[in-house]
Protein backbone atom coordinates (compact mmCIF):
# COMPACT_ATOMS: atom_id res chain seq x y z
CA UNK A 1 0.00 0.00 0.00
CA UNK A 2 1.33 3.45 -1.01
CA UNK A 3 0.24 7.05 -0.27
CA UNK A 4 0.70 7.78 -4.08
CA UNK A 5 -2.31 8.24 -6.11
CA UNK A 6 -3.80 5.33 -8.39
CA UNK A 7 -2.62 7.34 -11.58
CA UNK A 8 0.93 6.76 -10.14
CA UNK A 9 0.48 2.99 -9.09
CA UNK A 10 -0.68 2.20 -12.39
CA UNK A 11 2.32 3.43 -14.02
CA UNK A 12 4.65 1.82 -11.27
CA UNK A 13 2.66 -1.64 -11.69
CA UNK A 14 3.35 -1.16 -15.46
CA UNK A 15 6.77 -0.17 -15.48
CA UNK A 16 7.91 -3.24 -13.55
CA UNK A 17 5.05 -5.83 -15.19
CA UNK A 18 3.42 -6.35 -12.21
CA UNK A 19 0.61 -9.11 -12.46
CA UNK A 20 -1.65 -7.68 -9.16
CA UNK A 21 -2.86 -4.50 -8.22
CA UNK A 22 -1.22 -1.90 -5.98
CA UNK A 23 -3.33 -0.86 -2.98
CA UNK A 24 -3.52 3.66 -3.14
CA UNK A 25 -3.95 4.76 -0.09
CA UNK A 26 -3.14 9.08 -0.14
CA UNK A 27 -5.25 9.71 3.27
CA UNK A 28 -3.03 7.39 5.40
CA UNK A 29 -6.21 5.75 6.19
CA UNK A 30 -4.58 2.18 6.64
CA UNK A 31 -1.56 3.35 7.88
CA UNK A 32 -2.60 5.17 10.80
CA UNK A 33 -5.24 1.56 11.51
CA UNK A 34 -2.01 -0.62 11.10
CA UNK A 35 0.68 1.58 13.15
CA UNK A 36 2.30 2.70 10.51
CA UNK A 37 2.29 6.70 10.01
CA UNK A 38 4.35 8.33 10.37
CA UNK A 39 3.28 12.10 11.34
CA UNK A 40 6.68 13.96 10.97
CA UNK A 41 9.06 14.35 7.62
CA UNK A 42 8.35 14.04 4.35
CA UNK A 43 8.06 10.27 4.56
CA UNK A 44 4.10 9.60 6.06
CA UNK A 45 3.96 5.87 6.22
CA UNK A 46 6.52 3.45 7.90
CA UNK A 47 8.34 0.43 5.77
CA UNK A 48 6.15 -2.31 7.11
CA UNK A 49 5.03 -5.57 5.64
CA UNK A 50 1.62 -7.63 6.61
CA UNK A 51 0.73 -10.96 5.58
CA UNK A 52 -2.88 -11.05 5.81
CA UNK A 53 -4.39 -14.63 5.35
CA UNK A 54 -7.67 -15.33 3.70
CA UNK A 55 -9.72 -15.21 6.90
CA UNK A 56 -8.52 -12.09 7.37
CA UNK A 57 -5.91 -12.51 10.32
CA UNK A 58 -2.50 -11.02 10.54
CA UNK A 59 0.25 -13.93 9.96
CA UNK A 60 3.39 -11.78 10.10
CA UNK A 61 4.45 -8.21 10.38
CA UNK A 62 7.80 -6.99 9.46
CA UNK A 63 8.99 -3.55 10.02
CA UNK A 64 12.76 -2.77 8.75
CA UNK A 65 13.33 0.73 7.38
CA UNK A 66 16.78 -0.18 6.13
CA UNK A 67 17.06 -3.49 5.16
CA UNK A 68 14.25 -4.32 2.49
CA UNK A 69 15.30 -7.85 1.63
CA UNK A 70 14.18 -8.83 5.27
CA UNK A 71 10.13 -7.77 4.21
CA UNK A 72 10.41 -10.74 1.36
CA UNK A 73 11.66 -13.00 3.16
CA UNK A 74 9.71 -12.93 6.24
CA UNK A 75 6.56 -12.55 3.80
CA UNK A 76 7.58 -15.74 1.85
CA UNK A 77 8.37 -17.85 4.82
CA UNK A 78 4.94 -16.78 6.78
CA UNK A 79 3.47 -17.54 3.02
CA UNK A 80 5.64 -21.25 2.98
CA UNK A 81 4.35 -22.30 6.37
CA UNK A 82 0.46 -21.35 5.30
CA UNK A 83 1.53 -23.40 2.35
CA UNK A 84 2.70 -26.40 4.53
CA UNK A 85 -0.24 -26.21 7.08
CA UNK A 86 -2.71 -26.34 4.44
CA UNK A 87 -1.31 -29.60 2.71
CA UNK A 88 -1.25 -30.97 5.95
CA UNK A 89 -4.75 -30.26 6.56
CA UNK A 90 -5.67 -31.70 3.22
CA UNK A 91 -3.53 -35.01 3.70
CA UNK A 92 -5.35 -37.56 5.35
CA UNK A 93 -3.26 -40.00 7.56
């Protein structure tokens, strides 16, 4: 999610060929709900990563504001062990 406007996602999301939409946000609604605004310097939202699962519960948070390999890797693992808990589920004994 990004304070920039939808005009300037688009563009983003094209530039790099992304295949998913990019969530606009330019009140800072969600990042003041999710603890991360930030209310001084020219920077208003805080590097943070969620991984939200399909019923709608928080599976990991990240925050790093230096070292942005750390949000995809956290993200993928939470992602992997969803992954591995839903075979499980599926696999009968």
């Amino acid at each position: 999610m990004s304070p920039d406007v939808p005009e300037k996602q688009r563009k983003f999301a094209e530039q790099y060929s992304f295949d998913h939409p990019l969530l606009s946000d330019p009140e800072g609604t969600v990042p003041r709900i999710f603890g991360a605004h930030r209310s001084w310097g020219p920077l208003h939202a805080k590097r943070k990563t969620f991984v939200i699962g399909t019923n709608f519960r928080l599976l990991a948070s990240t925050k790093s504001e230096m070292n942005m390999n750390v949000h995809a890797n956290k993200a993928l693992a939470a992602l992997r062990r969803l992954a591995r808990a839903c075979l499980k589920d599926r696999v009968s004994p």
